[in-house]
PDB file of N, CA and C in Angstrom:
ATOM      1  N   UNK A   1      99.238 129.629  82.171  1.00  0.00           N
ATOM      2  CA  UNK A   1     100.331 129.082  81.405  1.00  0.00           C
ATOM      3  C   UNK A   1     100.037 129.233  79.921  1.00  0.00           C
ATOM      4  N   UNK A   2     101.141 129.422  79.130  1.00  0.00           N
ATOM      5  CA  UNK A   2     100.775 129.819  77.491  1.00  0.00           C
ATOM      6  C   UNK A   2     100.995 128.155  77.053  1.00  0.00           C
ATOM      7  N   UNK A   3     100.627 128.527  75.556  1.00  0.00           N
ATOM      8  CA  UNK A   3     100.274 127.015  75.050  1.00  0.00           C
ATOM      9  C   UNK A   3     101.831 126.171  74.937  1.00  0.00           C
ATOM     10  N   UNK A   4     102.900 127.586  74.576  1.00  0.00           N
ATOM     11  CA  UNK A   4     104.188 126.797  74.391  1.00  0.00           C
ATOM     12  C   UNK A   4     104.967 126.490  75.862  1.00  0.00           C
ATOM     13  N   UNK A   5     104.771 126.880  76.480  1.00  0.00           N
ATOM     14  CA  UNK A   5     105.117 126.371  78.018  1.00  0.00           C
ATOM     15  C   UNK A   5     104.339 124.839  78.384  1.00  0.00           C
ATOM     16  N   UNK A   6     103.037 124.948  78.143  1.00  0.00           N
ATOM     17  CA  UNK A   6     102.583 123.474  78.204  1.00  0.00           C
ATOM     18  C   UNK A   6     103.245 122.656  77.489  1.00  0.00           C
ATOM     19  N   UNK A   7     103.571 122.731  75.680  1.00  0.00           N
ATOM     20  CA  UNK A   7     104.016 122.045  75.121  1.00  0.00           C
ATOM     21  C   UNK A   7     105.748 121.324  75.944  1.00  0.00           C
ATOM     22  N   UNK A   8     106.580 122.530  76.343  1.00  0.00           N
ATOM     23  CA  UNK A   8     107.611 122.289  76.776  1.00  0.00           C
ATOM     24  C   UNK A   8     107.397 121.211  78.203  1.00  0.00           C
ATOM     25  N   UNK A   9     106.335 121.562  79.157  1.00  0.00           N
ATOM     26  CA  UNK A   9     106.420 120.756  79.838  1.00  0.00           C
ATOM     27  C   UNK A   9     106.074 119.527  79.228  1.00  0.00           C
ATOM     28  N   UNK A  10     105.254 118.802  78.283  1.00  0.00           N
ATOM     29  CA  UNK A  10     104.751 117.579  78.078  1.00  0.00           C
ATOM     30  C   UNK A  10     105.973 117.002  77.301  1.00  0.00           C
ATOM     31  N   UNK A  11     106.807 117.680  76.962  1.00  0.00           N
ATOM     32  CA  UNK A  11     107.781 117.291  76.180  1.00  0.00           C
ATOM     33  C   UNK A  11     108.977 116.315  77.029  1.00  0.00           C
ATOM     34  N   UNK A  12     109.396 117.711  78.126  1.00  0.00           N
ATOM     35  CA  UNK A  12     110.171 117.677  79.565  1.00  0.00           C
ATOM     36  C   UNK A  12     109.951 116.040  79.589  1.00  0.00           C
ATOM     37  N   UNK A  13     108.364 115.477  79.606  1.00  0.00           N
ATOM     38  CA  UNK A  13     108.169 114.648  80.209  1.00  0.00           C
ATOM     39  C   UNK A  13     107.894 113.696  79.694  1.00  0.00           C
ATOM     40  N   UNK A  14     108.034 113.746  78.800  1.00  0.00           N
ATOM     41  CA  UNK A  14     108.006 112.258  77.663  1.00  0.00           C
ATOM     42  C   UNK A  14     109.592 112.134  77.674  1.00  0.00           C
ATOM     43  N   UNK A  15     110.459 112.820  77.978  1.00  0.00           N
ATOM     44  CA  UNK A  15     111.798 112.811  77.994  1.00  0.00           C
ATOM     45  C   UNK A  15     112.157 111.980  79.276  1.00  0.00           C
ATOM     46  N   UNK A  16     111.878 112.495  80.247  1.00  0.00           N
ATOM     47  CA  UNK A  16     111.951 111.634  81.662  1.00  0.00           C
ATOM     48  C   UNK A  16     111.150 110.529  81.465  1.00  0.00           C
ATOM     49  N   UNK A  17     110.138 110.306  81.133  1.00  0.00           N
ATOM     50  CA  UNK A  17     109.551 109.057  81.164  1.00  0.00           C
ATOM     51  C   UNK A  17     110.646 107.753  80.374  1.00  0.00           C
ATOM     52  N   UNK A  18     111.169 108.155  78.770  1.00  0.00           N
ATOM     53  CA  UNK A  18     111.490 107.879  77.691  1.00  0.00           C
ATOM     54  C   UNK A  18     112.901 107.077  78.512  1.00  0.00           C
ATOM     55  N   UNK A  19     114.031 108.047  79.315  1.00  0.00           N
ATOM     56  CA  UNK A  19     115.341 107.682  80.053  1.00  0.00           C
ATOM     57  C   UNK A  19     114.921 106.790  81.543  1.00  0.00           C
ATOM     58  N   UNK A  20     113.551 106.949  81.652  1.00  0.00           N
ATOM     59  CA  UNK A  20     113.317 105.887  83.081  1.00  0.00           C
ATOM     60  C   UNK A  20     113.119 104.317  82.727  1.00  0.00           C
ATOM     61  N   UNK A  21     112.336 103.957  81.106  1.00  0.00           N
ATOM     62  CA  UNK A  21     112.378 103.296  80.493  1.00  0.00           C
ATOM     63  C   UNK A  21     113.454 102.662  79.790  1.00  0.00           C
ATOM     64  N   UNK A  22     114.305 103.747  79.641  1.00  0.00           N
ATOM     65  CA  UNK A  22     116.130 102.698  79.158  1.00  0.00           C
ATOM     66  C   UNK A  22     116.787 102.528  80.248  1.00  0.00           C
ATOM     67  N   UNK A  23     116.680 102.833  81.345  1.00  0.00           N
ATOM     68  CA  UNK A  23     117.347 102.755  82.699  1.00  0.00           C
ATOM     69  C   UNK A  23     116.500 101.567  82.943  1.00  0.00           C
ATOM     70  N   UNK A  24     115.515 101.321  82.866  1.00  0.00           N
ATOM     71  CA  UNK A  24     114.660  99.845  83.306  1.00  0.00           C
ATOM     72  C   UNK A  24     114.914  98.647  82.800  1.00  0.00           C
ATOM     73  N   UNK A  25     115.375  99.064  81.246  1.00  0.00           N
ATOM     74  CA  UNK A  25     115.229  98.109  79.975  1.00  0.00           C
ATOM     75  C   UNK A  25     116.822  97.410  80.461  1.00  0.00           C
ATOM     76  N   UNK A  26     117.887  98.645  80.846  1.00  0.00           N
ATOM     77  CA  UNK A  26     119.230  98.130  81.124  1.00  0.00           C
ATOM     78  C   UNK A  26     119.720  97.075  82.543  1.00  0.00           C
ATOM     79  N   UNK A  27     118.729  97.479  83.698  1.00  0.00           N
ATOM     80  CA  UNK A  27     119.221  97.514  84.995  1.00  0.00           C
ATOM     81  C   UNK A  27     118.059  96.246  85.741  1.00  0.00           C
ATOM     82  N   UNK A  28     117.002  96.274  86.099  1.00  0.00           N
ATOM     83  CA  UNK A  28     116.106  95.650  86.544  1.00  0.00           C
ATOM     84  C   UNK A  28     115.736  94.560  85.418  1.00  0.00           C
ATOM     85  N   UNK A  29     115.123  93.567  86.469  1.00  0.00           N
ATOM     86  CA  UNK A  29     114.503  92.195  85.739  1.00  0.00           C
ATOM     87  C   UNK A  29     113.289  92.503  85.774  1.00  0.00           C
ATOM     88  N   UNK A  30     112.864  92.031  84.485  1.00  0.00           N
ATOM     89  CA  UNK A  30     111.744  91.686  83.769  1.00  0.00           C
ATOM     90  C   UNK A  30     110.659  91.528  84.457  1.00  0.00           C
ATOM     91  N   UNK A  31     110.271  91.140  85.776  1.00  0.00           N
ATOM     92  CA  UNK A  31     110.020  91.301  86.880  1.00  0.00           C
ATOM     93  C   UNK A  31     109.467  92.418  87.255  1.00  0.00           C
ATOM     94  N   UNK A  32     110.488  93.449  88.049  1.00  0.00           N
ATOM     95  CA  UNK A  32     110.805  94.263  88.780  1.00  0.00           C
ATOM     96  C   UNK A  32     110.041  95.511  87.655  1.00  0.00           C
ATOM     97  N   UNK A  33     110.562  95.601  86.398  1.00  0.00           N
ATOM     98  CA  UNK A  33     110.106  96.438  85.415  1.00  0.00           C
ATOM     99  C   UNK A  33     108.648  96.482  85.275  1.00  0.00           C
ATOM    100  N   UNK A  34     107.730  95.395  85.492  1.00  0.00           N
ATOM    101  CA  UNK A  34     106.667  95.301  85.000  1.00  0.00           C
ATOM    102  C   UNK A  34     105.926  96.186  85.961  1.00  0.00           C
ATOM    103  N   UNK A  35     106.224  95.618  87.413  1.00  0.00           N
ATOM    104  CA  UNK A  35     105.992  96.344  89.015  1.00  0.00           C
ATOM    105  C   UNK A  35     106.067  97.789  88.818  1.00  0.00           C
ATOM    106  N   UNK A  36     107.266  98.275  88.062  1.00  0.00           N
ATOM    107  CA  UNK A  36     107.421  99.991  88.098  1.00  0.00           C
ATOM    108  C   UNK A  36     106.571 100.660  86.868  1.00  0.00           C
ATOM    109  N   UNK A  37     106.511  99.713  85.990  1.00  0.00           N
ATOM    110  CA  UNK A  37     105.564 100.202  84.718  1.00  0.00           C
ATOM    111  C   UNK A  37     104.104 100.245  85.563  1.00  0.00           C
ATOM    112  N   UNK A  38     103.372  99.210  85.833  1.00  0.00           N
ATOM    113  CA  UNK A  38     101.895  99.384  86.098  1.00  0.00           C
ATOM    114  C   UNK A  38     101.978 100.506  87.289  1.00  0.00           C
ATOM    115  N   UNK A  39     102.983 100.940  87.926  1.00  0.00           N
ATOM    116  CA  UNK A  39     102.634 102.335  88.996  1.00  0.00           C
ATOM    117  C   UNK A  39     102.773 102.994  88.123  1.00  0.00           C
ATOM    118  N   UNK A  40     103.891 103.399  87.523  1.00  0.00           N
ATOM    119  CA  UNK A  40     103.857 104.393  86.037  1.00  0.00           C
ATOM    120  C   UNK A  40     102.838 104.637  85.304  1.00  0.00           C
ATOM    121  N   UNK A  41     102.366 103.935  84.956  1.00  0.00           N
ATOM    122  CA  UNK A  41     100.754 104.056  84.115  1.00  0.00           C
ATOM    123  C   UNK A  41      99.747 104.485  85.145  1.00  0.00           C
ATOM    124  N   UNK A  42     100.021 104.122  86.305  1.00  0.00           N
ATOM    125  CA  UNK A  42      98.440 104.377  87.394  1.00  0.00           C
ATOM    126  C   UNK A  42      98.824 106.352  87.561  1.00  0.00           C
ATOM    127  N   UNK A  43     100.464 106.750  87.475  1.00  0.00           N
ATOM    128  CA  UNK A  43     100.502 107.654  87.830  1.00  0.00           C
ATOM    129  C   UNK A  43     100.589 108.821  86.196  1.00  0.00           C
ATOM    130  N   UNK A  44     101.353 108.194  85.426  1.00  0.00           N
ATOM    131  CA  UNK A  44     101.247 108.917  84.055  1.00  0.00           C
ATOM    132  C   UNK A  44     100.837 107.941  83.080  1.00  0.00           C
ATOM    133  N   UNK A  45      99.452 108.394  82.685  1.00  0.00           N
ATOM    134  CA  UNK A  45      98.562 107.178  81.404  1.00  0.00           C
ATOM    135  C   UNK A  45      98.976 107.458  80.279  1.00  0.00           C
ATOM    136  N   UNK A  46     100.144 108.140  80.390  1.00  0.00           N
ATOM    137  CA  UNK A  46     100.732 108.702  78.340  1.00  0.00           C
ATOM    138  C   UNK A  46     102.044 107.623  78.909  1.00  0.00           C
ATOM    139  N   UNK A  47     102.561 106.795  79.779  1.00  0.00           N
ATOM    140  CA  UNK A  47     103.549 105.979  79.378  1.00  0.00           C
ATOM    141  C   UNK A  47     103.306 104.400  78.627  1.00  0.00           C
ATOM    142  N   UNK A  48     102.042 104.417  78.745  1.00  0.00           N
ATOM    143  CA  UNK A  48     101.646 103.191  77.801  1.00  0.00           C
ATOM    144  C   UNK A  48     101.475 103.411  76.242  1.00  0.00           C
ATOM    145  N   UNK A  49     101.242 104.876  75.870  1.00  0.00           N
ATOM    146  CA  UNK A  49     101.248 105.585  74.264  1.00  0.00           C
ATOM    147  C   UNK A  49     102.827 105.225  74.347  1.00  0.00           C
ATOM    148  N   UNK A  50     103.741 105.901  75.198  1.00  0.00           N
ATOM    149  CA  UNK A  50     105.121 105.703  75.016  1.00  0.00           C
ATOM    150  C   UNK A  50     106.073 104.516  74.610  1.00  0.00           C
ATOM    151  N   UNK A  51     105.155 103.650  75.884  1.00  0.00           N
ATOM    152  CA  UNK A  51     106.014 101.864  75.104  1.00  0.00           C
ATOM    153  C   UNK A  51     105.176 101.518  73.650  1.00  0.00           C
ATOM    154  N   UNK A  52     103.741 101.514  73.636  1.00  0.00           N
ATOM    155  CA  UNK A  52     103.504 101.068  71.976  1.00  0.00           C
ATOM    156  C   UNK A  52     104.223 101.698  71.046  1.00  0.00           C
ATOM    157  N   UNK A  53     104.603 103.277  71.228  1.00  0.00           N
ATOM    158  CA  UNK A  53     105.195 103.944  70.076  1.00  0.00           C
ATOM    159  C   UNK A  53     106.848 103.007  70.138  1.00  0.00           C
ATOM    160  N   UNK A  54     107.469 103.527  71.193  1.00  0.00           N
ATOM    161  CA  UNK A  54     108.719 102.422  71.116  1.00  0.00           C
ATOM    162  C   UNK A  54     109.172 100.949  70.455  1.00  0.00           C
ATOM    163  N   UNK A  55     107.894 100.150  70.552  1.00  0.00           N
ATOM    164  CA  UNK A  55     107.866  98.833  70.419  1.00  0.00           C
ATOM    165  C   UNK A  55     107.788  99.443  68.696  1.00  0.00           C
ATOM    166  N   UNK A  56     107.076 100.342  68.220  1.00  0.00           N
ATOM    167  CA  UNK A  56     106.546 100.393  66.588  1.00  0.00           C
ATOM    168  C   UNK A  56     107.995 100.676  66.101  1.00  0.00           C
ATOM    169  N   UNK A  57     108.633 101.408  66.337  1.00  0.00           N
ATOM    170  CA  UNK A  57     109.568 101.731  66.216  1.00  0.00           C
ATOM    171  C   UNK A  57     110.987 100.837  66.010  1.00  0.00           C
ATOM    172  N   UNK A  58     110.686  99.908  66.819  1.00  0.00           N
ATOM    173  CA  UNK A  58     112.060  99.024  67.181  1.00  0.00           C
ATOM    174  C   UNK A  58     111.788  98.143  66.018  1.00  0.00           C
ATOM    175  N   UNK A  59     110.353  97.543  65.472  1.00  0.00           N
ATOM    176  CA  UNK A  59     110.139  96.958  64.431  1.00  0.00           C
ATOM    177  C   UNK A  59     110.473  97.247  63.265  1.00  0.00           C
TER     178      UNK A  59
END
């Protein structure tokens, strides 16, 4: 794989991660979200970079 194909995939996927997170934020309780985040993190460890950057952001 070339370096810009990697880039595109990590991108791909901060994108899907980014819309699974406003679909969570909109739909599920506070609860239920926390349950799908800690599998999220066990399965992709760049979605916890994702919520701190979010949270910096919203500030």
């Amino acid at each position: 794989m070339s370096v810009n194909s990697d880039k595109k995939c990590y991108s791909d996927r901060r994108v899907v991660i980014r819309k699974i997170v406003e679909y969570m934020a909109d739909t599920l309780t506070l609860e239920k979200s926390v349950q799908v985040l800690k599998l999220m993190d066990e399965t992709y460890p760049t979605i916890r970079a994702q919520l701190n950057l979010k949270k910096k952001n919203e500030i």
